[in-house]
PDB file of N, CA and C in Angstrom:
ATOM      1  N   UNK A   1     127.141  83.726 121.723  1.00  0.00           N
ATOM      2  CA  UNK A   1     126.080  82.841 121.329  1.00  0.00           C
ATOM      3  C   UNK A   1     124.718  83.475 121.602  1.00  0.00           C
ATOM      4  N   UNK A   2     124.289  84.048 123.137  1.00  0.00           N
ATOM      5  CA  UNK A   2     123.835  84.727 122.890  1.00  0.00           C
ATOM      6  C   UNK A   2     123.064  85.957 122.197  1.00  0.00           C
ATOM      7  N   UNK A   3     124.122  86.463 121.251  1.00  0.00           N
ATOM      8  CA  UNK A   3     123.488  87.550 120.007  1.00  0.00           C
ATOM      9  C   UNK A   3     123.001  86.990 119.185  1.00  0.00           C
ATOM     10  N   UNK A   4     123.985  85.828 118.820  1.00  0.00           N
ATOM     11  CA  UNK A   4     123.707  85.007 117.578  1.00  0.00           C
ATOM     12  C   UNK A   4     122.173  84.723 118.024  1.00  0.00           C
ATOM     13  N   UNK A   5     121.889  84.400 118.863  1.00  0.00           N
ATOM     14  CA  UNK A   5     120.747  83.386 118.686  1.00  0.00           C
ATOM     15  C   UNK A   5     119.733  84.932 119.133  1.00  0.00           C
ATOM     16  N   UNK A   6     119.942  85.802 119.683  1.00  0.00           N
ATOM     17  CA  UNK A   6     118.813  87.236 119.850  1.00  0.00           C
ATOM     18  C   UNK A   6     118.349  87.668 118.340  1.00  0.00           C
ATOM     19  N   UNK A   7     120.115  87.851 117.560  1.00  0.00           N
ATOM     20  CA  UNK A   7     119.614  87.957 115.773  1.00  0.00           C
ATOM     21  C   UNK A   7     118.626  87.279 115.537  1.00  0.00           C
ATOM     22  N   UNK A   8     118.999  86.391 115.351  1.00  0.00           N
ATOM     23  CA  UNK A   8     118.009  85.183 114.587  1.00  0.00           C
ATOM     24  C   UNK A   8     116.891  84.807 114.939  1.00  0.00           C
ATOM     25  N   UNK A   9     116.514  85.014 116.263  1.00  0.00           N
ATOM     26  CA  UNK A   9     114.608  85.453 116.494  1.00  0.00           C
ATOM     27  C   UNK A   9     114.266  86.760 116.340  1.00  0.00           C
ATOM     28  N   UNK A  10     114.917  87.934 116.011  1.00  0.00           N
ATOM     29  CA  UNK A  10     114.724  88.888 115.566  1.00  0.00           C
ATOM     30  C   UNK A  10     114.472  88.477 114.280  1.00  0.00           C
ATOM     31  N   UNK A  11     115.352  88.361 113.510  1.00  0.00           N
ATOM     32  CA  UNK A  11     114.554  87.664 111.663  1.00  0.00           C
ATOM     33  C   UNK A  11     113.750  87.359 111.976  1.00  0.00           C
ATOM     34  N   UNK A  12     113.324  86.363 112.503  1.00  0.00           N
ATOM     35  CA  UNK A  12     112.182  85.417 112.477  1.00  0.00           C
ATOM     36  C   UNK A  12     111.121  86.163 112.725  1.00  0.00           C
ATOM     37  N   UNK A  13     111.076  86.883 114.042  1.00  0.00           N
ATOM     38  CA  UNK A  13     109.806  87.743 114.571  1.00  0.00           C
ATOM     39  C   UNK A  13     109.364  88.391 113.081  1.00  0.00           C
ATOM     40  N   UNK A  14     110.449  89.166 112.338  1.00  0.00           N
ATOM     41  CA  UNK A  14     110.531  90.395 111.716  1.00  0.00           C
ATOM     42  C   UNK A  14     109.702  89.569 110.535  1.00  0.00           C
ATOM     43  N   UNK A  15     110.344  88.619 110.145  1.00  0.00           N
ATOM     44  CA  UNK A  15     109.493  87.606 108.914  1.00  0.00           C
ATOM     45  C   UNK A  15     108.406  86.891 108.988  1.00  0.00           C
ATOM     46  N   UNK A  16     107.935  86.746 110.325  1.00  0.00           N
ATOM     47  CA  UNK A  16     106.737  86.711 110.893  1.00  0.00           C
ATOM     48  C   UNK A  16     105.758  87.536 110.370  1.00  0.00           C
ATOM     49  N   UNK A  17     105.900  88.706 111.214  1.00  0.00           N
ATOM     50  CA  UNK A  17     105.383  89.933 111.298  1.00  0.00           C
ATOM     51  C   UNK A  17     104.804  90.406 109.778  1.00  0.00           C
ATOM     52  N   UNK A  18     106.137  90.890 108.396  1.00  0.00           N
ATOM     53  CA  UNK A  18     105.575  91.068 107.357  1.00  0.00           C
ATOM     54  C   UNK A  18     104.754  90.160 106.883  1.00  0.00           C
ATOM     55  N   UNK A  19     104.944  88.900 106.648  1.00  0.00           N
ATOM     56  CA  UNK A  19     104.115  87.763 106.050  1.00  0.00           C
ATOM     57  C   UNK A  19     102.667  88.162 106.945  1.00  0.00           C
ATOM     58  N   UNK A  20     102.416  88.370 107.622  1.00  0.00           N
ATOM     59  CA  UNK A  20     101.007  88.527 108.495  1.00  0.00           C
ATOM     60  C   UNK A  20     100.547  90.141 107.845  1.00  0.00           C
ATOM     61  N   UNK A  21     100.931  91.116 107.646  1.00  0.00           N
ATOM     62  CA  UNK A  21     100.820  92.207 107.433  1.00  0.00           C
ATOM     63  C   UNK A  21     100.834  92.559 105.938  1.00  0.00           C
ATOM     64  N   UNK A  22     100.886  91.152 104.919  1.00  0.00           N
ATOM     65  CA  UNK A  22     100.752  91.419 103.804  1.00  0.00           C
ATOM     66  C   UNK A  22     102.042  92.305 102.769  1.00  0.00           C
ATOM     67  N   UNK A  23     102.781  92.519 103.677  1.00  0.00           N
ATOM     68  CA  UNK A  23     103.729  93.177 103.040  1.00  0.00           C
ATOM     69  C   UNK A  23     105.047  92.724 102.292  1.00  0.00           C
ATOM     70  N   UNK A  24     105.468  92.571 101.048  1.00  0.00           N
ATOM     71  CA  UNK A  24     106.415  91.964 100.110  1.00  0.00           C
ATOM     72  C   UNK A  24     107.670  93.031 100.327  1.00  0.00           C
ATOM     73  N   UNK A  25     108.894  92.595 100.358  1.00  0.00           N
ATOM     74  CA  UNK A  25     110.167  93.627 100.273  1.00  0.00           C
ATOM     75  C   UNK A  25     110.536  93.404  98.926  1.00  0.00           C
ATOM     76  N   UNK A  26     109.535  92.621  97.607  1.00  0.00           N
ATOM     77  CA  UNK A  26     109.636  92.845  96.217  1.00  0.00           C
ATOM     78  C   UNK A  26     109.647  94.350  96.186  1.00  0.00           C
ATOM     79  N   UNK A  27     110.282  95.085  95.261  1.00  0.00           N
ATOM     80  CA  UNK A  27     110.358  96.815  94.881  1.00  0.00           C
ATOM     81  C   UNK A  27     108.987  96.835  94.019  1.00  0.00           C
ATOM     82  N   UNK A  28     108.021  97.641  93.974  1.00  0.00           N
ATOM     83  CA  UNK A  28     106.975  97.728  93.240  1.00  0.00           C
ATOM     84  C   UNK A  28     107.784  98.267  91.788  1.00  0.00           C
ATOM     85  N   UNK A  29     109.230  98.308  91.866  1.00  0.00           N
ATOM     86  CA  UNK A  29     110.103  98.728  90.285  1.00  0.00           C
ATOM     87  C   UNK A  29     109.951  97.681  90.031  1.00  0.00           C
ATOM     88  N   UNK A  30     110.198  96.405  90.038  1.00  0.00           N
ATOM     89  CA  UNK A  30     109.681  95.182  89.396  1.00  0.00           C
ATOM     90  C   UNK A  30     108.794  95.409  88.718  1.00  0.00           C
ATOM     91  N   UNK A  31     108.070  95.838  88.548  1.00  0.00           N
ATOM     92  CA  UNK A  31     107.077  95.972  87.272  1.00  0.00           C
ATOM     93  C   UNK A  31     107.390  97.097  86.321  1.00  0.00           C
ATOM     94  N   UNK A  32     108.910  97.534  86.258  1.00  0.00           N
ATOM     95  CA  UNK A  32     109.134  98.643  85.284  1.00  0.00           C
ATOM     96  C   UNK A  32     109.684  97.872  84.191  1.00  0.00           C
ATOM     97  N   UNK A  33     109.472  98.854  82.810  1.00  0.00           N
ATOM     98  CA  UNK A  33     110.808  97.904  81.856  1.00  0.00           C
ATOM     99  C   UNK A  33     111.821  98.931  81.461  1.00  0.00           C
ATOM    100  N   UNK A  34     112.720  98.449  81.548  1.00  0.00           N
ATOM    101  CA  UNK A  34     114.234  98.639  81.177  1.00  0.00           C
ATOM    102  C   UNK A  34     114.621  98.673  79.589  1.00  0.00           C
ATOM    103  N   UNK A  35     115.742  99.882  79.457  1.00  0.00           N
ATOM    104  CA  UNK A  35     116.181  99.397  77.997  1.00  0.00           C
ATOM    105  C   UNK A  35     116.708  97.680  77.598  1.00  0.00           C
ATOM    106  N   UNK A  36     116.927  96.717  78.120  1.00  0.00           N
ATOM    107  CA  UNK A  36     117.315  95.827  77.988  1.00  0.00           C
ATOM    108  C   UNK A  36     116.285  94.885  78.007  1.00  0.00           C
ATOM    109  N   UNK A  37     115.014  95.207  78.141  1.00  0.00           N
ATOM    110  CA  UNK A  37     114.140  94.439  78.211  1.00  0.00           C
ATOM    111  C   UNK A  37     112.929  94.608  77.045  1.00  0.00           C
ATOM    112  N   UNK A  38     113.227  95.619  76.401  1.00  0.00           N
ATOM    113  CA  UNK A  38     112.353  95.705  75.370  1.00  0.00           C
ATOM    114  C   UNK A  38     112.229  94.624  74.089  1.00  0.00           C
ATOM    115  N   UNK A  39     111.450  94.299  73.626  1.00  0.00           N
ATOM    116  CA  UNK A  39     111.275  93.967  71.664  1.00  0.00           C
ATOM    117  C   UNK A  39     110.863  94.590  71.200  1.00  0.00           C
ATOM    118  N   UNK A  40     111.398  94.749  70.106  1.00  0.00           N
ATOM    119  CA  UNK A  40     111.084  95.503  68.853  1.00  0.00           C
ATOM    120  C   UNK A  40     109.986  94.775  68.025  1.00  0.00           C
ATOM    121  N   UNK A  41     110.189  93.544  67.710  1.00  0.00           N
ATOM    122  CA  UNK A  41     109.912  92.726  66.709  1.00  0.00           C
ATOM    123  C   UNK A  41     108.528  92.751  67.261  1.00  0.00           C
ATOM    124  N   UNK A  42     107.726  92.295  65.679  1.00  0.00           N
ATOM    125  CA  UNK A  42     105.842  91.839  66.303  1.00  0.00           C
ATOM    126  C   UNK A  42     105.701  90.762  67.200  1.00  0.00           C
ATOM    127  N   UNK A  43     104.785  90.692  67.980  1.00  0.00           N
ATOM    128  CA  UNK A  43     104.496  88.986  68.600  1.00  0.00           C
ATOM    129  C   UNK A  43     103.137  89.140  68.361  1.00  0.00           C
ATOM    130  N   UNK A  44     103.160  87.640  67.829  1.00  0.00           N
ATOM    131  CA  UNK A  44     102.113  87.823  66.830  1.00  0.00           C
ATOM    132  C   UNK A  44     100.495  86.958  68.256  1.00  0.00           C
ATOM    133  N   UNK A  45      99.858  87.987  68.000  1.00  0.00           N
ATOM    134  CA  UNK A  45      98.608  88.016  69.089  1.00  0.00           C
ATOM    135  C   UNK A  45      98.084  86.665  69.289  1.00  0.00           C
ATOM    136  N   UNK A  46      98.421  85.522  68.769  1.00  0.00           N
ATOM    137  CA  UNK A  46      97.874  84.145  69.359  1.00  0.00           C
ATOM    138  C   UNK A  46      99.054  83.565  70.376  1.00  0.00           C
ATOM    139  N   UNK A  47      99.951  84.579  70.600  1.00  0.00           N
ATOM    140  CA  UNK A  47     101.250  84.340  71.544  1.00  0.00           C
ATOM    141  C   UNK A  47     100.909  85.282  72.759  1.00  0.00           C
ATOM    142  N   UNK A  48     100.271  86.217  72.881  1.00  0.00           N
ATOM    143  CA  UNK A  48      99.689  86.840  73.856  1.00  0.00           C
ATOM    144  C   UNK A  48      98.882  86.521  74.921  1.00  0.00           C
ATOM    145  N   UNK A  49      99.373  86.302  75.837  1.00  0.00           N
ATOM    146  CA  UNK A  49      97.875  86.145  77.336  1.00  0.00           C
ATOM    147  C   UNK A  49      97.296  87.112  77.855  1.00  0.00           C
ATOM    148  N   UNK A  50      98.304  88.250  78.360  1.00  0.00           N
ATOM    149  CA  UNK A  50      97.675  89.358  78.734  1.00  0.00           C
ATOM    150  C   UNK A  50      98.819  90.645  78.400  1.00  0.00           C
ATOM    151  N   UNK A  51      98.311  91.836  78.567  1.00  0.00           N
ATOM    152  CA  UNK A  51      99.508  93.175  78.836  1.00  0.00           C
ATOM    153  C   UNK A  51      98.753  93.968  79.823  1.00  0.00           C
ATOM    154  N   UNK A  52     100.141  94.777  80.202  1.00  0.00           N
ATOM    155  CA  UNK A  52      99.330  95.920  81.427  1.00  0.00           C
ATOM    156  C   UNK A  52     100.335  97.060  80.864  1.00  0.00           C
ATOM    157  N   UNK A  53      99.972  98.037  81.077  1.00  0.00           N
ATOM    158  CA  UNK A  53     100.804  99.260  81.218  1.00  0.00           C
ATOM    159  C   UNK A  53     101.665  99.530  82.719  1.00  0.00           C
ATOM    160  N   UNK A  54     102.872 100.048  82.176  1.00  0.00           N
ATOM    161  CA  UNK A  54     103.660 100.048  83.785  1.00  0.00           C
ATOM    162  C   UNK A  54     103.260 101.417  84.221  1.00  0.00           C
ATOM    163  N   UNK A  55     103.747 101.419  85.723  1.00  0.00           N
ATOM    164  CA  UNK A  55     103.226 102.543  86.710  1.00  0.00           C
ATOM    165  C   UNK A  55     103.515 103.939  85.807  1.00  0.00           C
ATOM    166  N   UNK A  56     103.176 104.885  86.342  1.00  0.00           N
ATOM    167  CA  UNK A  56     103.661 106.264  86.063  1.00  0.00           C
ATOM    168  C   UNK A  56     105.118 106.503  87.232  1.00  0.00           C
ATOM    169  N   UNK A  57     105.504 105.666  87.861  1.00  0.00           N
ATOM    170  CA  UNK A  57     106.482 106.377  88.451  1.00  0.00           C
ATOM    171  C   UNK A  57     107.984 105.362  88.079  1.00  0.00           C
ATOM    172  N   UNK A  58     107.517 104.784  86.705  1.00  0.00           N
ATOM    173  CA  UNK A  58     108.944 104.202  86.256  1.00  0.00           C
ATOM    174  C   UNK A  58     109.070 105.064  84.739  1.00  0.00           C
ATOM    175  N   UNK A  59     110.893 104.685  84.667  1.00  0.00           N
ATOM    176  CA  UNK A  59     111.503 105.957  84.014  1.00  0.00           C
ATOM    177  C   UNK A  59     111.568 105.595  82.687  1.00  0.00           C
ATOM    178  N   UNK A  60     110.837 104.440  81.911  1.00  0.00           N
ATOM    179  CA  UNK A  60     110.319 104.341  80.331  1.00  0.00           C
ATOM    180  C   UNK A  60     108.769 103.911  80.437  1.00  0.00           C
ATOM    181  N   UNK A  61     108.083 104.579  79.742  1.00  0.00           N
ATOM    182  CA  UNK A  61     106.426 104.351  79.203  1.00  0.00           C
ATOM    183  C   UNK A  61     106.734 103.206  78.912  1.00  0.00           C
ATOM    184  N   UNK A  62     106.134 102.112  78.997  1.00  0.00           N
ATOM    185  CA  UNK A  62     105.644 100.646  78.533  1.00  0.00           C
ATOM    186  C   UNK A  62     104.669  99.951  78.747  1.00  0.00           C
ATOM    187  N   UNK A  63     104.733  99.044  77.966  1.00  0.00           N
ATOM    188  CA  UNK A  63     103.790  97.964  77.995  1.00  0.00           C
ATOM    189  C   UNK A  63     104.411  95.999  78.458  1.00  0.00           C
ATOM    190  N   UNK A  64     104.156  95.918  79.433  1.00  0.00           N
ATOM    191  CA  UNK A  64     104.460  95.139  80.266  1.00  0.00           C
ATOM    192  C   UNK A  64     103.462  93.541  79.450  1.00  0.00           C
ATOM    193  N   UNK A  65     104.132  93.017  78.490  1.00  0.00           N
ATOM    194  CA  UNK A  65     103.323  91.420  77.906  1.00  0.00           C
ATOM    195  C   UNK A  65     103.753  90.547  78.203  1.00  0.00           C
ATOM    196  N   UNK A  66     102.908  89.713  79.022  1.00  0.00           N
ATOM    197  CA  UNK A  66     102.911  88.284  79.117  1.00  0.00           C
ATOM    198  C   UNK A  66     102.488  87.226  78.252  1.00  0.00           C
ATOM    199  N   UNK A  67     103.453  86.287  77.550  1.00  0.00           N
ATOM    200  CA  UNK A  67     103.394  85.440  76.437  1.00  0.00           C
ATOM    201  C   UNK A  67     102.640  84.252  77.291  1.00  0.00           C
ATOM    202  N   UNK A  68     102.224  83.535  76.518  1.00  0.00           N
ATOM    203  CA  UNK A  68     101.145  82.057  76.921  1.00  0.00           C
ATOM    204  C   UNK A  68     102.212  81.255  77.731  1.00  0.00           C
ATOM    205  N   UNK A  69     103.439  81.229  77.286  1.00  0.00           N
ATOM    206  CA  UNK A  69     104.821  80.542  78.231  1.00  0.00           C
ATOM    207  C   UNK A  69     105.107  81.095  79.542  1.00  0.00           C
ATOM    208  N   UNK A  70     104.474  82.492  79.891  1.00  0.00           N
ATOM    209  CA  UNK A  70     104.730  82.692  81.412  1.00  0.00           C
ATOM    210  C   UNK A  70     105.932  83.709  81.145  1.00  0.00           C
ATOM    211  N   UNK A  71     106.964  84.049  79.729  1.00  0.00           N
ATOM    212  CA  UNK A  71     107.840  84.810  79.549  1.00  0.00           C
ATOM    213  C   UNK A  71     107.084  86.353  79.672  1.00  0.00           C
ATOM    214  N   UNK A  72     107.364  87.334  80.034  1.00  0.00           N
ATOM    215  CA  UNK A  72     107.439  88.639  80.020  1.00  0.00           C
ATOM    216  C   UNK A  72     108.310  89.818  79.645  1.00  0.00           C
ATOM    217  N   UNK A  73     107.552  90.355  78.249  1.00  0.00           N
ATOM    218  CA  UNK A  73     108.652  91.292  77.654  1.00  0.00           C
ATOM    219  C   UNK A  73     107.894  92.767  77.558  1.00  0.00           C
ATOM    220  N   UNK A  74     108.800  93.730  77.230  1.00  0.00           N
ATOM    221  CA  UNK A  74     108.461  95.097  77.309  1.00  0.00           C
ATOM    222  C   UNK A  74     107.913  94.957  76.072  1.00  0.00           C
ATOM    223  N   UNK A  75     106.881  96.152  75.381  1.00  0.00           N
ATOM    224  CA  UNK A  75     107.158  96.646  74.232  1.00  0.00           C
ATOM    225  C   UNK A  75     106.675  98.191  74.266  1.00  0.00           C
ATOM    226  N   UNK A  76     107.068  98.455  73.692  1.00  0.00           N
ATOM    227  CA  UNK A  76     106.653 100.246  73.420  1.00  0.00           C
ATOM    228  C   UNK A  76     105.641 100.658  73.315  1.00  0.00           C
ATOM    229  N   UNK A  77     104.355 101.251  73.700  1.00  0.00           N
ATOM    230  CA  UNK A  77     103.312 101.565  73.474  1.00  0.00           C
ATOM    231  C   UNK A  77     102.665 102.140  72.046  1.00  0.00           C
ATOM    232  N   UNK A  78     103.915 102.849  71.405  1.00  0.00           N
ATOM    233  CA  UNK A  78     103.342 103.394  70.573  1.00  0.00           C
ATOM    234  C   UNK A  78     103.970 102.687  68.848  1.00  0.00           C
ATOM    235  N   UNK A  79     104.187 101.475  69.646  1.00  0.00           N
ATOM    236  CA  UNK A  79     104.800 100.357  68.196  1.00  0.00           C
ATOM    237  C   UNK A  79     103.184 100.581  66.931  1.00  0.00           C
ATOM    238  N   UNK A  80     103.589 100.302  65.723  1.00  0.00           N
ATOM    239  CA  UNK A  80     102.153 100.326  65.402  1.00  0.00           C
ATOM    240  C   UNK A  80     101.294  99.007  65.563  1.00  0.00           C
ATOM    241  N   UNK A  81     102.054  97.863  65.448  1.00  0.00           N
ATOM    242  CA  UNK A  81     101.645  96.469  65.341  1.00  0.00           C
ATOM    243  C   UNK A  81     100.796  95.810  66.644  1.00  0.00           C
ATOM    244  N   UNK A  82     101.192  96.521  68.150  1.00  0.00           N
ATOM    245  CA  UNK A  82     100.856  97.074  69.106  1.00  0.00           C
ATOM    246  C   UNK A  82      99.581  97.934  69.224  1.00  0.00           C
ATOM    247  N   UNK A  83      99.398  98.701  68.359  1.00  0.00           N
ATOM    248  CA  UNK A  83      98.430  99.839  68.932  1.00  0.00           C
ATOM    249  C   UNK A  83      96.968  98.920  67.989  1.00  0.00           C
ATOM    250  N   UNK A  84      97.545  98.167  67.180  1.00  0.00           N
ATOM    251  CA  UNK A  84      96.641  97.718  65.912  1.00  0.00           C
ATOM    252  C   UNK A  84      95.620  96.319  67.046  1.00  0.00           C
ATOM    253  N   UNK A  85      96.641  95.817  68.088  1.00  0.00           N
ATOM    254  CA  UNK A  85      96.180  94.495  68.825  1.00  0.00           C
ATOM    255  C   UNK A  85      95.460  94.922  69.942  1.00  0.00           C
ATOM    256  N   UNK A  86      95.758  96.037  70.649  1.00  0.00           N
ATOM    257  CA  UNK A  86      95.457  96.808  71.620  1.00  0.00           C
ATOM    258  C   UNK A  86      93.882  96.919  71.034  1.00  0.00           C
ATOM    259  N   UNK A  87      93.528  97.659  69.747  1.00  0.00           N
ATOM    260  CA  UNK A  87      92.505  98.219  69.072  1.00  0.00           C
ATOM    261  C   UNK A  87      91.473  97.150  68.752  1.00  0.00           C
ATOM    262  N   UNK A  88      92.057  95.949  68.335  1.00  0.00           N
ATOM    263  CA  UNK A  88      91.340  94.434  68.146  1.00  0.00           C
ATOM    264  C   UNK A  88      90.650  94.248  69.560  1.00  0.00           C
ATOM    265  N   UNK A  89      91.601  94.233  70.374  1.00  0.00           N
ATOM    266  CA  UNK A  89      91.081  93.208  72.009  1.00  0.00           C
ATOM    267  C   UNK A  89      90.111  94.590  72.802  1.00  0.00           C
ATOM    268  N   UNK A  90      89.863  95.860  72.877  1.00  0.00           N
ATOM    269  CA  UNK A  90      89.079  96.911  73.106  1.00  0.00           C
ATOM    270  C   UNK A  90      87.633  96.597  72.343  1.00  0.00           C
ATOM    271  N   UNK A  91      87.722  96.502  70.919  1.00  0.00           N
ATOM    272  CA  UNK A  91      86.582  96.290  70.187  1.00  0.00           C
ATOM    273  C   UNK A  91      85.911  94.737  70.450  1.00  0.00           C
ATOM    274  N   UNK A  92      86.837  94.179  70.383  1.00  0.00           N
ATOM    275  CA  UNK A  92      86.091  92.308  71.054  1.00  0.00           C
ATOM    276  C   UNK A  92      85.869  92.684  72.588  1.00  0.00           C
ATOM    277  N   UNK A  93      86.388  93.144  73.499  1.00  0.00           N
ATOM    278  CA  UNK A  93      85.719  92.949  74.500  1.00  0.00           C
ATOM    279  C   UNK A  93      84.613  94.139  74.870  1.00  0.00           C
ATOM    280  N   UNK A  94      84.304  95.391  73.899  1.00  0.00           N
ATOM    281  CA  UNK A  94      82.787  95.890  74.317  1.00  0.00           C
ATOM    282  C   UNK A  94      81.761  95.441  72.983  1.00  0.00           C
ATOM    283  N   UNK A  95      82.169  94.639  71.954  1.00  0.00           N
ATOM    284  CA  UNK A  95      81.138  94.004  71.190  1.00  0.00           C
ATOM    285  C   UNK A  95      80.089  93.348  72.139  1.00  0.00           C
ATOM    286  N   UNK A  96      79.122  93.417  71.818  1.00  0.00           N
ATOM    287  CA  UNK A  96      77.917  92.068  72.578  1.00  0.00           C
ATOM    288  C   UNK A  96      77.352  91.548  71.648  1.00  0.00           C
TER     289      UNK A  96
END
C-alpha cells in the first residue's frame, strides 16, 4: 500500500510540476500531415478560417487548413486551386 500510494503522489507531483512549467507531452508531430489525411478535392475559400504550413521536421510538405467547423485537413501546397487562394488572401491582406 505503501508504493501504491508513493506512485501516485509521484504522478501527481510530476503533473503538477509540467502544468506549472508550461510543458504539453502533446508530440509537436501533431501538427504533421499524413498520407491519410490529405484532400485532393477544392474547398472552396468561404469554407476556410485559416492555414499554416507544417514544420520542416515532418516527413510530407503541407498545408495544415482549418475549415469554419473546427475540422482540419491537409492539402498539398502545390495544388493549383491552393496556390490561386494563397495568392488572393497575400494580395487582400497588403492592399490598403
Amino acid at each position: 500500500m505503501k508504493i501504491f500510494s508513493l506512485a501516485l503522489l509521484t504522478l501527481l507531483l510530476g503533473a503538477l510540476w509540467t502544468g506549472s512549467q508550461g510543458i504539453s507531452f502533446r508530440s509537436s508531430y501533431s501538427t504533421c500531415c499524413y498520407k491519410d489525411m490529405f484532400v485532393w478535392w477544392k474547398i472552396p475559400a468561404l469554407h476556410i478560417k485559416s492555414y499554416q504550413e507544417t514544420p520542416s521536421h515532418c516527413s510530407h510538405r503541407a498545408v495544415r487548413v482549418e475549415l469554419w467547423k473546427g475540422k482540419k485537413v491537409c492539402v498539398a501546397p502545390e495544388l493549383g486551386w491552393f496556390q490561386q487562394y494563397r495568392q488572393q488572401k497575400d494580395s487582400a491582406g497588403t492592399s490598403t
